[in-house]
PDB file of N, CA and C in Angstrom:
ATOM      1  N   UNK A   1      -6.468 -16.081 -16.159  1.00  0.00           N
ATOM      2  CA  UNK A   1      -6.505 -16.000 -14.716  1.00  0.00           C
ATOM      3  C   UNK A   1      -5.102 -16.255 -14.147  1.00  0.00           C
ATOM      4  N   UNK A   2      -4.930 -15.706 -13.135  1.00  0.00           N
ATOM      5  CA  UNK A   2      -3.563 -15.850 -12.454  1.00  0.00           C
ATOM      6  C   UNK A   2      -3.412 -16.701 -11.772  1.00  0.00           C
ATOM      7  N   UNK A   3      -2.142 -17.252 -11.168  1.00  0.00           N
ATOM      8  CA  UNK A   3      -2.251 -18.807 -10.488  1.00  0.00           C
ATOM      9  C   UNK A   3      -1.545 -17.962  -9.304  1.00  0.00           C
ATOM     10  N   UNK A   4      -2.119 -19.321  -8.378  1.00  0.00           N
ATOM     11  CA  UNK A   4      -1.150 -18.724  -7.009  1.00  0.00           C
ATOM     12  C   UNK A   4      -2.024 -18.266  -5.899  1.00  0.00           C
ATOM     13  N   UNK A   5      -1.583 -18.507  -4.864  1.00  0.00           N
ATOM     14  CA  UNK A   5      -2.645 -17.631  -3.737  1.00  0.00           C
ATOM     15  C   UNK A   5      -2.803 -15.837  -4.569  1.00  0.00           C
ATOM     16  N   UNK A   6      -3.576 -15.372  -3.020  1.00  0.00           N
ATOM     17  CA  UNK A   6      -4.149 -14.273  -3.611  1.00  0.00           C
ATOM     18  C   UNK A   6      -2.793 -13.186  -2.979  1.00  0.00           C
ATOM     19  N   UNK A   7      -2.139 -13.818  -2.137  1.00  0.00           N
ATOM     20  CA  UNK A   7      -1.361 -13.054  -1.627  1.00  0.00           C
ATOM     21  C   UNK A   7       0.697 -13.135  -2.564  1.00  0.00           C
ATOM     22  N   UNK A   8       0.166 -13.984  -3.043  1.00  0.00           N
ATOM     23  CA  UNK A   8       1.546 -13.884  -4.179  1.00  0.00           C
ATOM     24  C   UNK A   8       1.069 -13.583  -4.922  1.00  0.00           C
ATOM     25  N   UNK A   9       0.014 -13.643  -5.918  1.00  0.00           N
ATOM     26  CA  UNK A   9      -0.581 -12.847  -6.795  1.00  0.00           C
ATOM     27  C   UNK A   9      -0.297 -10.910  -6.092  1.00  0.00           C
ATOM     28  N   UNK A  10      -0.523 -10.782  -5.509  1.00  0.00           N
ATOM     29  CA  UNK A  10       0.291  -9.207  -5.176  1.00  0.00           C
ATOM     30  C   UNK A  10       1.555  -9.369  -4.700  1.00  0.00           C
ATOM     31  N   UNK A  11       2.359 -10.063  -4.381  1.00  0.00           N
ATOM     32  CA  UNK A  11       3.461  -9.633  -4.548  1.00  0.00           C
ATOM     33  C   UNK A  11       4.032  -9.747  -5.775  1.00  0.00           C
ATOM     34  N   UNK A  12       4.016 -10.664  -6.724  1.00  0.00           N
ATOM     35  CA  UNK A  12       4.162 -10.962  -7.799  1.00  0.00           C
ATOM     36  C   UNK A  12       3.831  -9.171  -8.606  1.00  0.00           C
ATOM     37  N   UNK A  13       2.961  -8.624  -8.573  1.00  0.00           N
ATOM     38  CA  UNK A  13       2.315  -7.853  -8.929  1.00  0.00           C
ATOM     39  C   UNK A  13       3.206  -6.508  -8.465  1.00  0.00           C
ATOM     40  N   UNK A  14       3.867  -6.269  -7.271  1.00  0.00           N
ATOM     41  CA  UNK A  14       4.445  -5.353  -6.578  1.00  0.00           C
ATOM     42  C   UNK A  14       5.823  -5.488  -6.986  1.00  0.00           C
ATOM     43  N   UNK A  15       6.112  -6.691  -7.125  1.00  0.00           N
ATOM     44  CA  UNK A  15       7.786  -7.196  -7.805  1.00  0.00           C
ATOM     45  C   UNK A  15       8.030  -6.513  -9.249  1.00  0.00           C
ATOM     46  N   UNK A  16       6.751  -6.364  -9.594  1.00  0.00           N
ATOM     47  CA  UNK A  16       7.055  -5.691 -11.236  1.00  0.00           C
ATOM     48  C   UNK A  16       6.763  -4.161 -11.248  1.00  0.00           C
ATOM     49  N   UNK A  17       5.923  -3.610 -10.622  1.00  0.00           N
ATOM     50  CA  UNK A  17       5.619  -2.348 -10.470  1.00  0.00           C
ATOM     51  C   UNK A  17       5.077  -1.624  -9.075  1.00  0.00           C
ATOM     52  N   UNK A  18       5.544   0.013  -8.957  1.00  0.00           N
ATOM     53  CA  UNK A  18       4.895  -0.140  -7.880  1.00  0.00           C
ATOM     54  C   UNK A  18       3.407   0.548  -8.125  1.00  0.00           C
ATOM     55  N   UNK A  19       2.516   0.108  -7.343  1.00  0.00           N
ATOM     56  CA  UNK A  19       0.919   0.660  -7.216  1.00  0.00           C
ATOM     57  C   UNK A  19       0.512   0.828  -5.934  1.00  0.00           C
ATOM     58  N   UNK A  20      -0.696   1.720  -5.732  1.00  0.00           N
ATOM     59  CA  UNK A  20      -1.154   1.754  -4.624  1.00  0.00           C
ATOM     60  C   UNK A  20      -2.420   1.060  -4.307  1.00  0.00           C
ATOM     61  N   UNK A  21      -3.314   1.428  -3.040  1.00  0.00           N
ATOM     62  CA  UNK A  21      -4.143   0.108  -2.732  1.00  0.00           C
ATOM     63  C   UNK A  21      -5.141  -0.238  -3.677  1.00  0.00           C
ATOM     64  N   UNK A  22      -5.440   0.597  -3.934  1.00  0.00           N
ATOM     65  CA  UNK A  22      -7.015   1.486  -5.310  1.00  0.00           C
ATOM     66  C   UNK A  22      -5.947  -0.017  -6.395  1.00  0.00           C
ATOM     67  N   UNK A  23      -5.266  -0.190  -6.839  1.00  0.00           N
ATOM     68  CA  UNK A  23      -4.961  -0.686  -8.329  1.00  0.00           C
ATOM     69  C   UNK A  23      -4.344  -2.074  -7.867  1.00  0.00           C
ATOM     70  N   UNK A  24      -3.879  -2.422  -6.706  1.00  0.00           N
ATOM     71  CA  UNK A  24      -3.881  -3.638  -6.058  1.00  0.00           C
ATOM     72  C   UNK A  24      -5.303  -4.172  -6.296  1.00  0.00           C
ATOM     73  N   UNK A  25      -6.130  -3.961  -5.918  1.00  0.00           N
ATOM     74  CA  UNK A  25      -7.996  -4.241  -5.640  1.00  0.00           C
ATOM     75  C   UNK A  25      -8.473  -4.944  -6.563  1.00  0.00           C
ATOM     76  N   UNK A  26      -8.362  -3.617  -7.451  1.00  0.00           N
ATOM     77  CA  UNK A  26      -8.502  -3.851  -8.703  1.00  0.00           C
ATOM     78  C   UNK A  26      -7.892  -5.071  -9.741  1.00  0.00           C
ATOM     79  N   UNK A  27      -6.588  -5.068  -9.621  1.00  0.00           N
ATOM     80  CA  UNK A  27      -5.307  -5.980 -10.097  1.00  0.00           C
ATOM     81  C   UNK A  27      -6.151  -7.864  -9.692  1.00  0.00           C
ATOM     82  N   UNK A  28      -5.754  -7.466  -8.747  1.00  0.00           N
ATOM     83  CA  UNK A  28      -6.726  -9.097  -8.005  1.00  0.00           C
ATOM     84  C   UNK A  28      -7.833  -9.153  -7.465  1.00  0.00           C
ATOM     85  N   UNK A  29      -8.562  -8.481  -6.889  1.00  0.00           N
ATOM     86  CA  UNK A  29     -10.165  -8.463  -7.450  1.00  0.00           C
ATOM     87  C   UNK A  29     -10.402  -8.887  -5.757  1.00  0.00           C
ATOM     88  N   UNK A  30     -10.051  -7.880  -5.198  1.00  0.00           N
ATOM     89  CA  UNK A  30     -10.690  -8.132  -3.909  1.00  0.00           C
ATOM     90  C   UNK A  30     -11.047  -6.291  -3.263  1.00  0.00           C
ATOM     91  N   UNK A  31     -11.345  -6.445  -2.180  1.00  0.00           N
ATOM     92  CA  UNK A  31     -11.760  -5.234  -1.816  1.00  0.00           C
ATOM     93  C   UNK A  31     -11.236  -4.231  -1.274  1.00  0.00           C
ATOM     94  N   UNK A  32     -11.237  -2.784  -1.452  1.00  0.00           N
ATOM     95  CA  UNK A  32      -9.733  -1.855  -1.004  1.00  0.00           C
ATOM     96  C   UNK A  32      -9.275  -1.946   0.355  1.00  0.00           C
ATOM     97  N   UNK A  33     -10.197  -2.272   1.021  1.00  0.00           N
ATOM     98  CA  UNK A  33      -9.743  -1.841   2.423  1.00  0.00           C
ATOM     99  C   UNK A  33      -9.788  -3.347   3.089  1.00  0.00           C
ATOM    100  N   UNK A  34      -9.766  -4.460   1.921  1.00  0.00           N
ATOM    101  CA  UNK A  34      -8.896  -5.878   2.712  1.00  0.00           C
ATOM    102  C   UNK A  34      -7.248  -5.892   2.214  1.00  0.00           C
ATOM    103  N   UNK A  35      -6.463  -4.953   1.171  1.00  0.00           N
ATOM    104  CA  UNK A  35      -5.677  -5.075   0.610  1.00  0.00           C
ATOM    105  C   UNK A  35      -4.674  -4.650   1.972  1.00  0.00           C
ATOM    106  N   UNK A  36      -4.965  -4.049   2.646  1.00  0.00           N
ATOM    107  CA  UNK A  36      -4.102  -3.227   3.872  1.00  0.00           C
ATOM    108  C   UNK A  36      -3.717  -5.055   4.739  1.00  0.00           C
ATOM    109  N   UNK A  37      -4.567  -5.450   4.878  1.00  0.00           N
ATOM    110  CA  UNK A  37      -4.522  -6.426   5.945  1.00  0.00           C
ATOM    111  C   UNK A  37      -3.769  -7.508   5.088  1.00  0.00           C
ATOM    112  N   UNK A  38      -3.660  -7.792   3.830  1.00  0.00           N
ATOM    113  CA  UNK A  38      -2.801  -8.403   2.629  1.00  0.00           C
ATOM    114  C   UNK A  38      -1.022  -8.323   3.036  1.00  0.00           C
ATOM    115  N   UNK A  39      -1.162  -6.907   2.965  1.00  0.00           N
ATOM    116  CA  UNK A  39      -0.131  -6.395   2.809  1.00  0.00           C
ATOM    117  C   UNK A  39       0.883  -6.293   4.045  1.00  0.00           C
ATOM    118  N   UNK A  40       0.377  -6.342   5.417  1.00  0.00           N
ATOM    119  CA  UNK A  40       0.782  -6.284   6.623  1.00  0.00           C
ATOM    120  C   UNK A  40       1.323  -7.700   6.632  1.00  0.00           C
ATOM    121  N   UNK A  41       0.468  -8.522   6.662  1.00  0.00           N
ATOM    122  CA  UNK A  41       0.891  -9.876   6.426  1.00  0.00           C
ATOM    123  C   UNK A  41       2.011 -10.283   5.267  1.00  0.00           C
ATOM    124  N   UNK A  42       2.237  -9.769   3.803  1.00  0.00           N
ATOM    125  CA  UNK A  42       3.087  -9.940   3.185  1.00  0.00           C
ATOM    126  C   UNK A  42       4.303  -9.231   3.891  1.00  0.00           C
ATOM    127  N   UNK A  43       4.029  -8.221   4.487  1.00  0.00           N
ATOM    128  CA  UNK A  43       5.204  -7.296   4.828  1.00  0.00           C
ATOM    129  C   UNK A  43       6.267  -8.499   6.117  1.00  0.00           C
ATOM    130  N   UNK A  44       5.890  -9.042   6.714  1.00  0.00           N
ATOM    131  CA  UNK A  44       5.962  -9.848   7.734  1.00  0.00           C
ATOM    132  C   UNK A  44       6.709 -11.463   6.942  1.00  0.00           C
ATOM    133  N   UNK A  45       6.246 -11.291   5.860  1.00  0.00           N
ATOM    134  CA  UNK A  45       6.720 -12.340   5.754  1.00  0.00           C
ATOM    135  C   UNK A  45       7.796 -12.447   4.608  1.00  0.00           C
ATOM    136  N   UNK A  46       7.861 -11.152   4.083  1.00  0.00           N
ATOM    137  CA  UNK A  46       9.002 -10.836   3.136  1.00  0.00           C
ATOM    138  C   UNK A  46      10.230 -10.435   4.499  1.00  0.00           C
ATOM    139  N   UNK A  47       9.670 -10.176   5.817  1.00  0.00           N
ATOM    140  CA  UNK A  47      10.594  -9.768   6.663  1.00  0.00           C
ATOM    141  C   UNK A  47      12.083 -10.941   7.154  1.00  0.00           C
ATOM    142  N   UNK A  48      11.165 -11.941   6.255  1.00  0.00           N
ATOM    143  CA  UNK A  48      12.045 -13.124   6.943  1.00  0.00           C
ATOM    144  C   UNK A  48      12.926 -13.633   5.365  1.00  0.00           C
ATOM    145  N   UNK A  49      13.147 -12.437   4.226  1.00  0.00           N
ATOM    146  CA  UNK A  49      14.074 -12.700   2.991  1.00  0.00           C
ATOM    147  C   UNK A  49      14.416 -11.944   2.899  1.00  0.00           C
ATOM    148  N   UNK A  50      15.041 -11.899   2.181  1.00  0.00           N
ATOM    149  CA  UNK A  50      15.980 -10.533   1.633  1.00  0.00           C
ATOM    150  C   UNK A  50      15.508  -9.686   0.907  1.00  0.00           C
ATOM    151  N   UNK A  51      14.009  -9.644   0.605  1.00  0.00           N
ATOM    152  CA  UNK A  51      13.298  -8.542   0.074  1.00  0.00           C
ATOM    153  C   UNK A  51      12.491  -7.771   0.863  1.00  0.00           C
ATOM    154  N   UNK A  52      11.887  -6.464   0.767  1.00  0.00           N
ATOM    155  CA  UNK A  52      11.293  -5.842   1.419  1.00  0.00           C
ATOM    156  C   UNK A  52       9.779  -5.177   0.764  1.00  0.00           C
ATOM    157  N   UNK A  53       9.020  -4.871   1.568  1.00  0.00           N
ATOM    158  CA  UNK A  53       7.944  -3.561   0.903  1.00  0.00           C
ATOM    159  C   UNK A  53       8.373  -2.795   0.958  1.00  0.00           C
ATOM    160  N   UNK A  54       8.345  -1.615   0.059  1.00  0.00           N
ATOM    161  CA  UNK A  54       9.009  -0.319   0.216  1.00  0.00           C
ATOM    162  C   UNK A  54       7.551   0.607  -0.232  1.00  0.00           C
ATOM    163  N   UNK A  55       7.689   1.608   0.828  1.00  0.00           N
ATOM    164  CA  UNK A  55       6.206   2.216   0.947  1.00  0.00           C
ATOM    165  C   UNK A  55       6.585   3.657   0.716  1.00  0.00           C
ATOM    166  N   UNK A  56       6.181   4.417  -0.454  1.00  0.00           N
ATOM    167  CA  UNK A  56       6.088   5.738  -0.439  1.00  0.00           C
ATOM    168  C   UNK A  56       4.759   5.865   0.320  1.00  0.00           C
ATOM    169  N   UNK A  57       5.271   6.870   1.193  1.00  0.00           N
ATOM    170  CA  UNK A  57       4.036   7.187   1.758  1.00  0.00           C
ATOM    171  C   UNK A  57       2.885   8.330   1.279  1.00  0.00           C
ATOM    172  N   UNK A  58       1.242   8.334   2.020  1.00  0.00           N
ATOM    173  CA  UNK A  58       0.559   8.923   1.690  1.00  0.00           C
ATOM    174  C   UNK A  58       1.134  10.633   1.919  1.00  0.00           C
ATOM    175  N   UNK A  59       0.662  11.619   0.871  1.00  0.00           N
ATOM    176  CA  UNK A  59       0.729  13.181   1.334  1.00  0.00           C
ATOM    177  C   UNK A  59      -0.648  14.191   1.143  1.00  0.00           C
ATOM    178  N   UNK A  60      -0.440  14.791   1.792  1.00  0.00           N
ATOM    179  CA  UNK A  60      -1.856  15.853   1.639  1.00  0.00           C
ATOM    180  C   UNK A  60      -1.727  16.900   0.054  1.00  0.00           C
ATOM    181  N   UNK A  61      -2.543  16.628  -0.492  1.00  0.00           N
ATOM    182  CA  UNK A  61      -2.184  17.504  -1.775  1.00  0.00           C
ATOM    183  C   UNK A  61      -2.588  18.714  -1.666  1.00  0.00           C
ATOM    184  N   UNK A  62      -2.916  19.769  -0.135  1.00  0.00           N
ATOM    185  CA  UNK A  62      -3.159  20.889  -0.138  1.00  0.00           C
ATOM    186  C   UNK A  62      -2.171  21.578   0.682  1.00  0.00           C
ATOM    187  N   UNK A  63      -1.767  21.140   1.774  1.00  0.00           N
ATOM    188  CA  UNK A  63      -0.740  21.465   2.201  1.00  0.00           C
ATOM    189  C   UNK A  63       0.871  21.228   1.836  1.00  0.00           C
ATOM    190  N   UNK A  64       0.903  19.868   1.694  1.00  0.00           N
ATOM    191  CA  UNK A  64       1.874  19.123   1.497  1.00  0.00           C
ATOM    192  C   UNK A  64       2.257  18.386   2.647  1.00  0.00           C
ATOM    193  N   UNK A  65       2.017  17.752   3.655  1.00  0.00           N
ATOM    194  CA  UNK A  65       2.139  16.806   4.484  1.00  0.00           C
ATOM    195  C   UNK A  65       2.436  15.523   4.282  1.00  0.00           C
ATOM    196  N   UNK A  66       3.802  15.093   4.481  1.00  0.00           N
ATOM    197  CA  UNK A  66       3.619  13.895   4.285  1.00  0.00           C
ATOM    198  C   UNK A  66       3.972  12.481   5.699  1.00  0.00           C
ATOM    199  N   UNK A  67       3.067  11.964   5.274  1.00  0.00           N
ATOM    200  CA  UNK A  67       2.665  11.050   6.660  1.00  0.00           C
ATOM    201  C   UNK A  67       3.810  10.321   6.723  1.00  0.00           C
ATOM    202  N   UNK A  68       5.211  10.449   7.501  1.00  0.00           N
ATOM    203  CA  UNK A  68       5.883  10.090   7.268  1.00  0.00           C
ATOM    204  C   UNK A  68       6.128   8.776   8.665  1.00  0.00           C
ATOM    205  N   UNK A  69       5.740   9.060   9.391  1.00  0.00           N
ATOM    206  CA  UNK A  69       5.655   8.156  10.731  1.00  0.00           C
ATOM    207  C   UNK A  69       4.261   7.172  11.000  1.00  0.00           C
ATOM    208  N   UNK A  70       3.691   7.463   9.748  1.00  0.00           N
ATOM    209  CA  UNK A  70       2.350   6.319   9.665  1.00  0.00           C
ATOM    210  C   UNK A  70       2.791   4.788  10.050  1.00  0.00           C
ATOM    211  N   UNK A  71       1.944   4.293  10.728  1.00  0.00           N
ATOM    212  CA  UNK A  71       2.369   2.793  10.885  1.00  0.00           C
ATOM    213  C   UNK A  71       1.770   2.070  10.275  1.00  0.00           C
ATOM    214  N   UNK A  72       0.026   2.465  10.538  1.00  0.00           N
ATOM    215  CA  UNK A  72      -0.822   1.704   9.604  1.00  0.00           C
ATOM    216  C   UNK A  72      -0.793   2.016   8.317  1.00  0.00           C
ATOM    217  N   UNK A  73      -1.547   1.144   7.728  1.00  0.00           N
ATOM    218  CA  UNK A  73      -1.260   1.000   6.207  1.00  0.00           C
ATOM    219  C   UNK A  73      -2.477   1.314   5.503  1.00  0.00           C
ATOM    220  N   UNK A  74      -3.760   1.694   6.536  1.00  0.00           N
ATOM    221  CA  UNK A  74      -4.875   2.119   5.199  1.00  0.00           C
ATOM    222  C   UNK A  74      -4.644   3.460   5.408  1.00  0.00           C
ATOM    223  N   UNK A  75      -5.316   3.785   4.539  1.00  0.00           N
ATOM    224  CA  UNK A  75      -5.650   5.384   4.014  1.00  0.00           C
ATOM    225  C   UNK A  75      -5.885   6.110   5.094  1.00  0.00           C
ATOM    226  N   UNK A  76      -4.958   7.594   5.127  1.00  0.00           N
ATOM    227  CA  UNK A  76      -5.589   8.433   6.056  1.00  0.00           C
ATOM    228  C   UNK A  76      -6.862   9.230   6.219  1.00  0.00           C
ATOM    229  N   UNK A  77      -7.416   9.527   6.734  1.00  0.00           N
ATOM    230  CA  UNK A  77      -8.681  10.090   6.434  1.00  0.00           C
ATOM    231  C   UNK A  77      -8.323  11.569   6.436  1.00  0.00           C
ATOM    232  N   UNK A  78      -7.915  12.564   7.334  1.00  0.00           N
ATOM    233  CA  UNK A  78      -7.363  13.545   6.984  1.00  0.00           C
ATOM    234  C   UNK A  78      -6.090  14.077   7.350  1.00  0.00           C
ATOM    235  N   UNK A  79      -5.701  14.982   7.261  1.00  0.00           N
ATOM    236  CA  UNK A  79      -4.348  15.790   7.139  1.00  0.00           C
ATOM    237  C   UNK A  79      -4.599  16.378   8.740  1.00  0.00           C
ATOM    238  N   UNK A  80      -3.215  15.623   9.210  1.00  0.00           N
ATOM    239  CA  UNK A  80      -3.517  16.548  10.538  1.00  0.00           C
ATOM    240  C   UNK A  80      -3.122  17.688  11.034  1.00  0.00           C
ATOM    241  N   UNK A  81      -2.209  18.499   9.990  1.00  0.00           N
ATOM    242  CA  UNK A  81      -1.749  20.186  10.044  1.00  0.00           C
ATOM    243  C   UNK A  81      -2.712  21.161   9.188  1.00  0.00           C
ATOM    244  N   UNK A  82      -3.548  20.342   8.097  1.00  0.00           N
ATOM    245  CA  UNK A  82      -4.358  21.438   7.445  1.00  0.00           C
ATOM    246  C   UNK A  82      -5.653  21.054   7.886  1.00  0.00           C
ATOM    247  N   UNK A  83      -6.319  19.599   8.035  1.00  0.00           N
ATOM    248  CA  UNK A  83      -7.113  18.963   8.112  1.00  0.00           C
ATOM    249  C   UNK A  83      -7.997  18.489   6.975  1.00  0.00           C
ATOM    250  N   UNK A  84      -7.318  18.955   5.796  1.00  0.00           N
ATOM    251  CA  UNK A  84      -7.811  18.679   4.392  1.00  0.00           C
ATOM    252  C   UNK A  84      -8.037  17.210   4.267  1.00  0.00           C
ATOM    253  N   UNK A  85      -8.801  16.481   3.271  1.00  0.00           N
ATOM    254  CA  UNK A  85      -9.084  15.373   3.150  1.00  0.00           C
ATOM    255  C   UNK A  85      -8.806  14.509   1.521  1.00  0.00           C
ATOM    256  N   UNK A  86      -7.993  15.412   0.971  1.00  0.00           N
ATOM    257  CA  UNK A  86      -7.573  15.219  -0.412  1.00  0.00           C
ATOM    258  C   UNK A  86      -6.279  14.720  -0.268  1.00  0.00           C
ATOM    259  N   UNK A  87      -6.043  13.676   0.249  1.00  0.00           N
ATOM    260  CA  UNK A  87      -4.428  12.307   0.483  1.00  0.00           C
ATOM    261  C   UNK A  87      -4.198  11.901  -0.834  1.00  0.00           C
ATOM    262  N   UNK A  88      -2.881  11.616  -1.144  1.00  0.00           N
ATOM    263  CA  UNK A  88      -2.292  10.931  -2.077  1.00  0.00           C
ATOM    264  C   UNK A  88      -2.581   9.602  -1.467  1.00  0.00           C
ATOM    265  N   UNK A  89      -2.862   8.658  -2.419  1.00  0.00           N
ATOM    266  CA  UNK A  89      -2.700   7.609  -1.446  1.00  0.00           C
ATOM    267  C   UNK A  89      -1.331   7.390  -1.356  1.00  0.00           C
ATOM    268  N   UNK A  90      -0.929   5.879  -0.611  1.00  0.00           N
ATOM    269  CA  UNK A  90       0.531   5.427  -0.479  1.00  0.00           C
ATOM    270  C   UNK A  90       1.003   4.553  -1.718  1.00  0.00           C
ATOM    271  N   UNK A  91       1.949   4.439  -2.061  1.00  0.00           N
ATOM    272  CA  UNK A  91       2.016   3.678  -3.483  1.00  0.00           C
ATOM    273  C   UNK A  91       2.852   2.205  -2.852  1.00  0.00           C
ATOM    274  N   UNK A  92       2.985   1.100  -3.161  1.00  0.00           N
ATOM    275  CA  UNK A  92       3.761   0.099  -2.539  1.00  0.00           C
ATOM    276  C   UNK A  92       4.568  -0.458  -3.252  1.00  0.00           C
ATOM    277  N   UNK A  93       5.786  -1.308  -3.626  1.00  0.00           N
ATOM    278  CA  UNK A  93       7.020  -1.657  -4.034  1.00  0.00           C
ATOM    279  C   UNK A  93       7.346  -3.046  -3.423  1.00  0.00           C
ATOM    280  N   UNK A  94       7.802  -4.021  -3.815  1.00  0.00           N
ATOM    281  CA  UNK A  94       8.842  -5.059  -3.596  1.00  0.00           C
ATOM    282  C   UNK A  94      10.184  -4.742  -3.952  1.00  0.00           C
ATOM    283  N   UNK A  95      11.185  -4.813  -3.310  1.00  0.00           N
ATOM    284  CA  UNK A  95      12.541  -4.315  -4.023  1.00  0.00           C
ATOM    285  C   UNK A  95      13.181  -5.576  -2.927  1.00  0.00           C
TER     286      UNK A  95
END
């Protein structure tokens, strides 16, 4: 088992590789769509060191769209030039 809150347990986790929300979840064992609200909060508070999140963002794998002005951090639901619903998710980084 891993030591540590649940929220250094992912950064810890992001410091070594990057993943997206799906393998965060998974990684520490909570639920996909609380990992967004994790991460907003880590983002905020790495804001105050010299490290950052670094966010490839989500793209549409039919068009090619990529959500490049997204603010929020969960999953898009669809593509808003094709309206397709097949997203990459976003992958996330500590650097």
């Amino acid at each position: 088992m891993r030591q540590g809150s649940l929220r250094q347990q992912i950064m810890d986790l992001l410091g070594q590789e990057e993943m997206n929300s799906l393998q965060i979840s998974q990684a520490v064992g909570v639920a996909e769509k609380d990992v967004a609200s994790h991460l907003e909060h880590i983002s905020r508070t790495l804001a105050r060191t010299a490290r950052t999140l670094s966010i490839e963002p989500p793209a549409c794998l039919g068009c090619g769209y990529i959500f490049k002005e997204r603010k929020r951090l969960q999953r898009p639901g669809r593509c808003p030039r094709c309206k397709g619903s097949h997203i990459r998710m976003a992958t996330y980084r500590i650097s």
